[in-house]
Every structure is written in structure tokens, then in C-alpha cells.
Protein backbone atom coordinates (compact mmCIF):
# COMPACT_ATOMS: atom_id res chain seq x y z
CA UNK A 1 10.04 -11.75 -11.49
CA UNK A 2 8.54 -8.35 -11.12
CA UNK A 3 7.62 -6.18 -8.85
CA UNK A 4 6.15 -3.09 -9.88
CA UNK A 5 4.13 -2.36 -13.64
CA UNK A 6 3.59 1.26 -14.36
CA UNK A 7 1.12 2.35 -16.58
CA UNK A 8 1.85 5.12 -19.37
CA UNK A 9 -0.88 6.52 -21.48
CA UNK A 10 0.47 5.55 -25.28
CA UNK A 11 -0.56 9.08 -26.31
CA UNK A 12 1.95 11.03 -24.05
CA UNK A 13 5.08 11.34 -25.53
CA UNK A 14 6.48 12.96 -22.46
CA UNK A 15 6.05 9.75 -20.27
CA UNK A 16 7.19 7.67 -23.13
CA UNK A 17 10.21 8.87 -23.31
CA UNK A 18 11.25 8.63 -20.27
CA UNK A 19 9.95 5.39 -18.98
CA UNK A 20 13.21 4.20 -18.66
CA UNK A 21 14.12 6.84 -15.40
CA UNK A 22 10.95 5.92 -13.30
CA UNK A 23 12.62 2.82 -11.58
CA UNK A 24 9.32 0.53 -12.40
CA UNK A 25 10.39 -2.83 -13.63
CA UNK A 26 8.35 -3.08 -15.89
CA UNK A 27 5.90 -0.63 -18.02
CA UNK A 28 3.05 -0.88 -19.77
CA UNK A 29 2.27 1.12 -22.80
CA UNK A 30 -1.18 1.57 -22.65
CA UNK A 31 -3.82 1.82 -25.98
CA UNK A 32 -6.57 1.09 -24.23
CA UNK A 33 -8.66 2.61 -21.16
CA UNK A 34 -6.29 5.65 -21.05
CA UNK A 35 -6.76 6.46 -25.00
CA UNK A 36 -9.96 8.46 -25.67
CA UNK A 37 -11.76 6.77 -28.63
CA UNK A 38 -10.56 9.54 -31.24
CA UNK A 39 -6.99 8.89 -30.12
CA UNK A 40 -6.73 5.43 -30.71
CA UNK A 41 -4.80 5.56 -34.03
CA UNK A 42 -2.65 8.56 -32.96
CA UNK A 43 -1.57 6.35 -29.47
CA UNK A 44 -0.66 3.59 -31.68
CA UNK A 45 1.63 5.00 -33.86
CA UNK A 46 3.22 6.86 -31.28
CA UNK A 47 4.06 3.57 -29.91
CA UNK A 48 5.37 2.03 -32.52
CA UNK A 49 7.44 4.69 -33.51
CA UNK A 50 9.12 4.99 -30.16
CA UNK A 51 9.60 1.35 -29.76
CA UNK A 52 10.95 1.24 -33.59
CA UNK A 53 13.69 4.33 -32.21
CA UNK A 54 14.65 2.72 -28.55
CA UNK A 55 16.85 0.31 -27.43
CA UNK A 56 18.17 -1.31 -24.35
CA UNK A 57 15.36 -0.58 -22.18
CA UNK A 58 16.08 -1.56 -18.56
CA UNK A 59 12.95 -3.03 -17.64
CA UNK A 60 10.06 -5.21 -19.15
CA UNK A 61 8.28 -3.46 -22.25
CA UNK A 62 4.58 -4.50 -21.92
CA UNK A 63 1.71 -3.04 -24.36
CA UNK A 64 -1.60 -3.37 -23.22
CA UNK A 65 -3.78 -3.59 -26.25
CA UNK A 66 -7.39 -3.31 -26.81
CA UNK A 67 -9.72 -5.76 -25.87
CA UNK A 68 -10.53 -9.08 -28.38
CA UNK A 69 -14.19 -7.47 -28.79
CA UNK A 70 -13.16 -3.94 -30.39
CA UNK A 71 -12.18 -3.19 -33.47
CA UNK A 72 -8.56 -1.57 -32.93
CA UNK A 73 -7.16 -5.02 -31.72
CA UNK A 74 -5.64 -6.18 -34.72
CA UNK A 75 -4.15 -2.59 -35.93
CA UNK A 76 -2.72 -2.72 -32.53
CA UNK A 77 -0.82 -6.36 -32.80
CA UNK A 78 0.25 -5.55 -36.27
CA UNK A 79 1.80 -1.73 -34.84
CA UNK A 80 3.40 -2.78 -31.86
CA UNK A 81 4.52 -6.55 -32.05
CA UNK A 82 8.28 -7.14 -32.60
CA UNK A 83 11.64 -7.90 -31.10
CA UNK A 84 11.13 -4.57 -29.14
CA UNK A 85 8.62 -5.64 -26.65
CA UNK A 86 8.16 -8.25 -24.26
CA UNK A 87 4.82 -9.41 -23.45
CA UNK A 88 1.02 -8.48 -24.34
CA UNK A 89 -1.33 -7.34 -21.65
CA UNK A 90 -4.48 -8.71 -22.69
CA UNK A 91 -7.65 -6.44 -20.47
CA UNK A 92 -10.87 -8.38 -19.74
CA UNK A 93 -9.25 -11.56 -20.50
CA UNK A 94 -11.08 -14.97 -20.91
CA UNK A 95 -9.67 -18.44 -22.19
CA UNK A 96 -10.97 -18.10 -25.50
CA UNK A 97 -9.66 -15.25 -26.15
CA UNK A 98 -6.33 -16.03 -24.54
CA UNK A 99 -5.97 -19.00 -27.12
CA UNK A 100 -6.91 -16.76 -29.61
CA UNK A 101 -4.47 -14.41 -29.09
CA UNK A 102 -1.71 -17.22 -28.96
CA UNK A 103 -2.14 -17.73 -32.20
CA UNK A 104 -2.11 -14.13 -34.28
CA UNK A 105 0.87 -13.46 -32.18
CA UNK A 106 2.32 -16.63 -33.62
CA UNK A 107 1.51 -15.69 -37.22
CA UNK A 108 2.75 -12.32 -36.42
CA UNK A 109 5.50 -13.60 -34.73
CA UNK A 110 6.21 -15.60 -37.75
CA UNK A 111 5.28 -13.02 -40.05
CA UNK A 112 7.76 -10.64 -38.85
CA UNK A 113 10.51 -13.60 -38.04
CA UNK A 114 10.43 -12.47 -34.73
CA UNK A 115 13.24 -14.06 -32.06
CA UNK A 116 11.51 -14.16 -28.94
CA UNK A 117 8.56 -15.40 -27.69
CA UNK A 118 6.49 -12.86 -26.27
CA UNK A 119 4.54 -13.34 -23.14
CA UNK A 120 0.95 -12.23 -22.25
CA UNK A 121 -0.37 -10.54 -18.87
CA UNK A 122 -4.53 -11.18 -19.02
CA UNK A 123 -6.44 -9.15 -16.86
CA UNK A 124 -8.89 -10.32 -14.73
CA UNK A 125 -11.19 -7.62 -14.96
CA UNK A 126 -14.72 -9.60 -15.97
CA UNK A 127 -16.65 -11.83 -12.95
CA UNK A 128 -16.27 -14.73 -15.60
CA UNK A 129 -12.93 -14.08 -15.68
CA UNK A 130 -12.63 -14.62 -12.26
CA UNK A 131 -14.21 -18.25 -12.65
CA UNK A 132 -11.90 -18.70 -15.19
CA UNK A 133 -8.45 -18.89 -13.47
CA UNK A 134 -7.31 -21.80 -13.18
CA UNK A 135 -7.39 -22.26 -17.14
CA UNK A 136 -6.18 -18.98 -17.85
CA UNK A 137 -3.01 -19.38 -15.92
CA UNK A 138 -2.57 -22.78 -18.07
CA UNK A 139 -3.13 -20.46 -21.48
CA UNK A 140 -0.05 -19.79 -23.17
CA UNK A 141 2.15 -17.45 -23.27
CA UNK A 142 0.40 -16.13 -19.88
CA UNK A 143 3.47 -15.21 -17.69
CA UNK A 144 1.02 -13.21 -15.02
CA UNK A 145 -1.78 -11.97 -13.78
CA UNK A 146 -2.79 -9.21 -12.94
CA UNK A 147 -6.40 -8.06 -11.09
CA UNK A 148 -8.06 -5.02 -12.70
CA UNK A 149 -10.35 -4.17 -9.47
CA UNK A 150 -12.23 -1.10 -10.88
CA UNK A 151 -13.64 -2.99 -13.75
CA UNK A 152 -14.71 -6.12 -11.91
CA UNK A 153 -16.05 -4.28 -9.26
CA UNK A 154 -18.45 -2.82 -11.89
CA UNK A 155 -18.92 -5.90 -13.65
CA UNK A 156 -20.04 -7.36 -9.96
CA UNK A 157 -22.32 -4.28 -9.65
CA UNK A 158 -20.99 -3.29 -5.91
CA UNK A 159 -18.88 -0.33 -4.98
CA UNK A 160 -15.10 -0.19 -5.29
CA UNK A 161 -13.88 0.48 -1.58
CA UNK A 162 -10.56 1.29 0.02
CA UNK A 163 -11.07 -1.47 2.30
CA UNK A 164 -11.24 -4.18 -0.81
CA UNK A 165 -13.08 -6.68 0.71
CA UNK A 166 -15.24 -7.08 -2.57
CA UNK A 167 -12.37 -8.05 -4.29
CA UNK A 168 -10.31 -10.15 -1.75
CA UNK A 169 -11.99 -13.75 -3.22
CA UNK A 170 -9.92 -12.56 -6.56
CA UNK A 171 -7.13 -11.48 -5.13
CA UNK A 172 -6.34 -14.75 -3.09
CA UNK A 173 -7.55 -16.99 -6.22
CA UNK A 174 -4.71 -15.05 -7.85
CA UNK A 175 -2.43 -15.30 -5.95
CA UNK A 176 -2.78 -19.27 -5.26
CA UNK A 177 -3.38 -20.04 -9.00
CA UNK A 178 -0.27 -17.94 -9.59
CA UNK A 179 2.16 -19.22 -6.84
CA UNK A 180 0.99 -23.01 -8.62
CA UNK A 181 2.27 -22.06 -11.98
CA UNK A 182 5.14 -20.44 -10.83
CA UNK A 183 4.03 -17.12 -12.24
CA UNK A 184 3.84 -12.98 -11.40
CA UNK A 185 0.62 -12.37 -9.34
CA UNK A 186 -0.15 -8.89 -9.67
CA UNK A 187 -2.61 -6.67 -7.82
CA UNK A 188 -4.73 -3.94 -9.33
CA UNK A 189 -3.78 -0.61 -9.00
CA UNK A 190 -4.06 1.75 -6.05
CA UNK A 191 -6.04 4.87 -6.91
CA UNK A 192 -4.92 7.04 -4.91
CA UNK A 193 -1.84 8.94 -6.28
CA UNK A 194 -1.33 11.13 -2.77
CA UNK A 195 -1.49 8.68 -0.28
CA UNK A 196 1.83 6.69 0.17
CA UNK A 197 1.47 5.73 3.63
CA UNK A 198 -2.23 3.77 2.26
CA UNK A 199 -0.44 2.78 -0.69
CA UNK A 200 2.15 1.07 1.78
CA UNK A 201 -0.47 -0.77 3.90
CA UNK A 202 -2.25 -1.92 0.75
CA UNK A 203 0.72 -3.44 -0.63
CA UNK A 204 1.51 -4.94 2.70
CA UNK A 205 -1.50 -6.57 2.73
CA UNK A 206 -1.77 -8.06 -0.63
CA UNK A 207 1.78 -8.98 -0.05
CA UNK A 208 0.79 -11.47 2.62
CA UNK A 209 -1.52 -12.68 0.44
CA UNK A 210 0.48 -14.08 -1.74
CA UNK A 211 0.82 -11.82 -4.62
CA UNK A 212 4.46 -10.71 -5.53
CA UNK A 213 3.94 -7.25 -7.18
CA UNK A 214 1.68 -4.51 -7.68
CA UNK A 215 0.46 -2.29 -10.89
CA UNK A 216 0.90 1.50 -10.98
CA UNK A 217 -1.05 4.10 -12.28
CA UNK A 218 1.75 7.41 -11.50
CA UNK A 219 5.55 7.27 -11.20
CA UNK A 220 5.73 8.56 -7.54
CA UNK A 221 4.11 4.91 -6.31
CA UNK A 222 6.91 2.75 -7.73
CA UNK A 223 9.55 3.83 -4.57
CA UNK A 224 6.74 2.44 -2.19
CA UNK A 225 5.74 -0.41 -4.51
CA UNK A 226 9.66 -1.36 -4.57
CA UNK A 227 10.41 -1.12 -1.07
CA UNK A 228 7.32 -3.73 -0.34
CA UNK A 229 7.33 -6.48 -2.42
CA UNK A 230 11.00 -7.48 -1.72
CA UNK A 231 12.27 -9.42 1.50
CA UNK A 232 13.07 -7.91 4.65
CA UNK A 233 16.70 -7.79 5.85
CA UNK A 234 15.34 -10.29 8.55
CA UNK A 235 14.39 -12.44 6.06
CA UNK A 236 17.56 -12.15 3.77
CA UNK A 237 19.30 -13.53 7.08
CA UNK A 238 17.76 -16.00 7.86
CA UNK A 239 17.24 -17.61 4.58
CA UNK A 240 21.45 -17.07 3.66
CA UNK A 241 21.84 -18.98 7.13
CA UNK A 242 19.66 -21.40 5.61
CA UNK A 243 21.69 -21.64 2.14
CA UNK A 244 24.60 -22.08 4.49
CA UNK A 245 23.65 -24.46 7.03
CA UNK A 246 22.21 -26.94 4.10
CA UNK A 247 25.16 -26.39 2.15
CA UNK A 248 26.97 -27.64 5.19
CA UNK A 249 24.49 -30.47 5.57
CA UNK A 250 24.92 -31.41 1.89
CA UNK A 251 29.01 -31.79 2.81
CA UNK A 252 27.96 -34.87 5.14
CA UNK A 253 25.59 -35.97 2.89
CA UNK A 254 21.98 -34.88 5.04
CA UNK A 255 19.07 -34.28 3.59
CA UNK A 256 16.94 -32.80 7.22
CA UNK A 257 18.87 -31.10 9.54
CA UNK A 258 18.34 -28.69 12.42
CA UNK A 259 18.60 -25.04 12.63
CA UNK A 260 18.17 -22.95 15.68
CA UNK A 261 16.32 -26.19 17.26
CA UNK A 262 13.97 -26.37 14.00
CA UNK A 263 13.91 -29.01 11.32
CA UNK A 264 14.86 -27.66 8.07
CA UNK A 265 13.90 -29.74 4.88
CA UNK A 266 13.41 -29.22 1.18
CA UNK A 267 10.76 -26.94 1.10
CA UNK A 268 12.11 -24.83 3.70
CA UNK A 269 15.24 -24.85 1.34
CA UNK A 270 13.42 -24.02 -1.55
CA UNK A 271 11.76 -21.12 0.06
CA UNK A 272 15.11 -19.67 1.24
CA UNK A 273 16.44 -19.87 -2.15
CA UNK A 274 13.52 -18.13 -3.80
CA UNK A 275 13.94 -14.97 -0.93
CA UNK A 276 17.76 -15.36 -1.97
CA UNK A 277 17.14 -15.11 -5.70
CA UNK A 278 14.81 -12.21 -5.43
CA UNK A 279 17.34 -10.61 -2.74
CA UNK A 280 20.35 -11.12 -5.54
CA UNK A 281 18.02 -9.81 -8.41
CA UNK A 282 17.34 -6.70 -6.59
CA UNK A 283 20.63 -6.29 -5.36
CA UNK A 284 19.88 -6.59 -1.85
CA UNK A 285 23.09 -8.57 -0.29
CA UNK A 286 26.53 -7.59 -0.33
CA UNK A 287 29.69 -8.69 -1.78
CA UNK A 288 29.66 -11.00 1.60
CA UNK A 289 26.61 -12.25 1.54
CA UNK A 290 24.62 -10.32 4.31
CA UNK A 291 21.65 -8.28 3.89
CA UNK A 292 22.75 -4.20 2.82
């Protein structure tokens, strides 16, 4: 369950170390677009050797590696991969090379006799890609998505707008593939590092989409990112009425009941428990229950 990603060059050792204070739940250590081609090696091992030297990180460690069809790809699995990190973020992602990568993370994993399992974020950043979604959110390992808008936008060969509307067929396939597999659907990145209140309505907007959290490309969009992609206190409300009410149903053994002169039922249950788990992850209710 995330909310917010924020991108951090791999070859700025500033940023790195202090990824832990931006508030971003998770981050992604990036080798790829923001590496300049005679940096690649230097980003790499700065990585690894701040991973190797860090510990208890508060949020999700992602690395975004380069792309299947380079040649740094390997040196960066065999760098980065261990106990240290938690998932892969695969860029320009297709289902081959999402099996693919299953399996030298599994001889790596194996290699290295590595604990956990770590996940993998493709992104869909090719207009094949975009064709493929449905299988890549079956791929394993894949715990997200997330939409990379500036390079599918070029792949499409139209203009990347403020507006979106050339990417809003992607964003809703997403979002529904996503919400199926019980997985993070998360939007591409907004641009603009200056603009919160546009930053606000984009997220807003994707938001009642469907998707559930947004990348970022500068520390000063996490606050806004945050403050979106969590329930309202309206929404807290009603769904702990829910939790109550059914519990009380469950006491004299109903299944359907009534609540302010609306049926309630199962999946209006399960919906209040997934705003309620969210809520409690984010520490949005009090020691009483009620919204903060």
C-alpha cells in the first residue's frame, strides 16, 4: 500500500542520504533516465555502497534499473540486489521481459541466499506495453504499476499535455487491471515542480480514477501527494460506522442490514474496511476510533 514514490538520481549522494527525511513512502533509486551515460558505473556503486551502509529505512527501497535492452542491466542486478532493497522497477516493461527478469532475480536471489522475495514495479512506458496489461499485472513478482507518461507519449508520437487526455486510456487500464489484482496503481509523474495547487488537482483526478498513488520527481510534491491519496475524514466516518453497525449485525447473526435507510452488504463492508486499513496505516483515527 503506497502512496507516494520519489525519485532520487543514484548519482547524488546528497539525496541519498537523506531519503529517509522526505516523508515519501517509498523511493526509488534511480540508474537509469536520470544517470548520464558516462555515469552509469559511478551511480551504481554509489548505490550499492549506501544500501550496503544503511539500515532500517522507513519506507520502501525501490531501484529502478536499466532497461532489459542495454547493456548495464545485469551490472546493475548483480550491484544492487540483496536483503537491503525491496522491489525492482523495471522501465519500458513488456511480459517477456518481466519473466525474464523473474528469473535472474531468482538466481541472484539464490546466489546471494537472499530472505525475501523482492517485488518488481514495470513501467508502462512503451504503446505495446500498454496492450500488454493485463499479462503484465499476472507477471511475477509485479506488485504495481506505474505509468511513465513522458515516454509513451513519445512512443505514441503526440504531445505530452497538462490536460492528459492522451494518456487517460492508460491511466484507467491501470488502474482497473490494478484494482483486479489487488495491486499499487501508480500514476506518472507531475512535471511541474512549482505548481502545488496543479499538482493537487492532478492527483485528485487520477485519484477518482482509480489509481491509489502517485510518483514524484522532487521532495516538495510528497506533502501534496500524501494529503490526496488517503481518505477524507468524511469517509473515515462513515466507513467506522460501517465497521460498527456490521459488527453489530454480525452479533444477531445478519448478513444485509440497513444503515441510514441504505442496504449495506459485503462489498459495501469490504470497501469500508479497505478505507479503514489505509486510515489505520496512515495513522489517521484516534485512540477512539474517529477520524483526527
Amino acid at each position: 500500500m503506497r502512496r507516494s514514490l520519489l525519485f532520487i538520481p543514484g548519482n547524488n549522494p546528497a539525496m541519498l542520504q537523506n531519503s529517509d527525511v522526505f516523508g515519501s513512502d517509498a523511493v526509488i533509486y534511480d540508474l537509469e533516465d536520470a544517470v548520464s551515460v558516462t555515469e552509469k558505473d559511478a551511480a551504481r556503486v554509489l548505490v550499492s555502497q549506501f544500501l550496503a551502509t544503511t539500515d532500517n529505512m522507513p519506507m520502501e527501497i525501490v531501484v529502478r534499473i536499466n532497461g532489459l535492452d542495454t547493456d548495464y542491466y545485469l551490472k546493475d542486478i548483480e550491484a544492487v540486489v540483496s536483503d537491503k532493497i525491496d522491489t525492482i522497477m523495471l522501465p519500458k516493461a513488456q511480459v517477456e521481459d518481466l519473466n525474464k527478469l523473474d528469473k535472474l532475480l531468482s538466481a541472484v536471489e539464490k546466489q546471494k541466499k537472499i530472505k525475501k522475495h523482492i517485488g518488481v514495479l514495470p513501467i508502462i512506458e512503451l504503446t505495446a506495453s500498454v496492450l500488454q496489461i493485463n499479462e503484465i499485472v499476472r507477471c511475477p513478482r509485479v506488485n504495481g504499476v506505474l505509468l511513465g507518461a513522458e515516454d509513451l507519449s513519445s512512443d505514441l508520437e503526440v504531445a505530452r499535455t497538462r490536460q492528459g487526455n492522451e494518456i487517460l486510456l492508460p491511466r484507467m487500464q491501470i488502474a482497473y487491471a490494478c484494482a483486479a489484482h489487488k495491486i499499487d496503481a501508480i500514476d506518472t509523474p507531475f512535471t511541474d515542480t512549482n505548481d502545488m495547487d496543479a499538482l493537487k488537482e492532478d492527483c485528485k483526478f487520477v485519484c477518482n480514477l482509480g489509481m491509489n498513488a502517485k510518483a514524484a520527481i522532487h521532495p516538495n510534491q510528497i506533502p501534496t501527494i500524501n494529503s490526496v491519496f488517503v481518505p477524507s475524514d468524511k469517509l473515515i466516518n462513515w466507513a467506522l460506522r460501517v465497521e460498527e453497525a456490521a459488527r453489530r449485525a454480525a452479533e444477531k447473526g445478519l448478513g444485509v442490514f440497513s444503515l441510514d435507510g441504505k442496504m449495506v452488504d459485503k462489498p459495501v463492508i469490504m470497501r469500508a474496511e479497505k478505507i479503514l486499513e489505509k486510515a489505520r496505516k496512515y495513522h489517521l483515527t484516534d485512540e477512539e476510533g474517529g477520524s483526527l
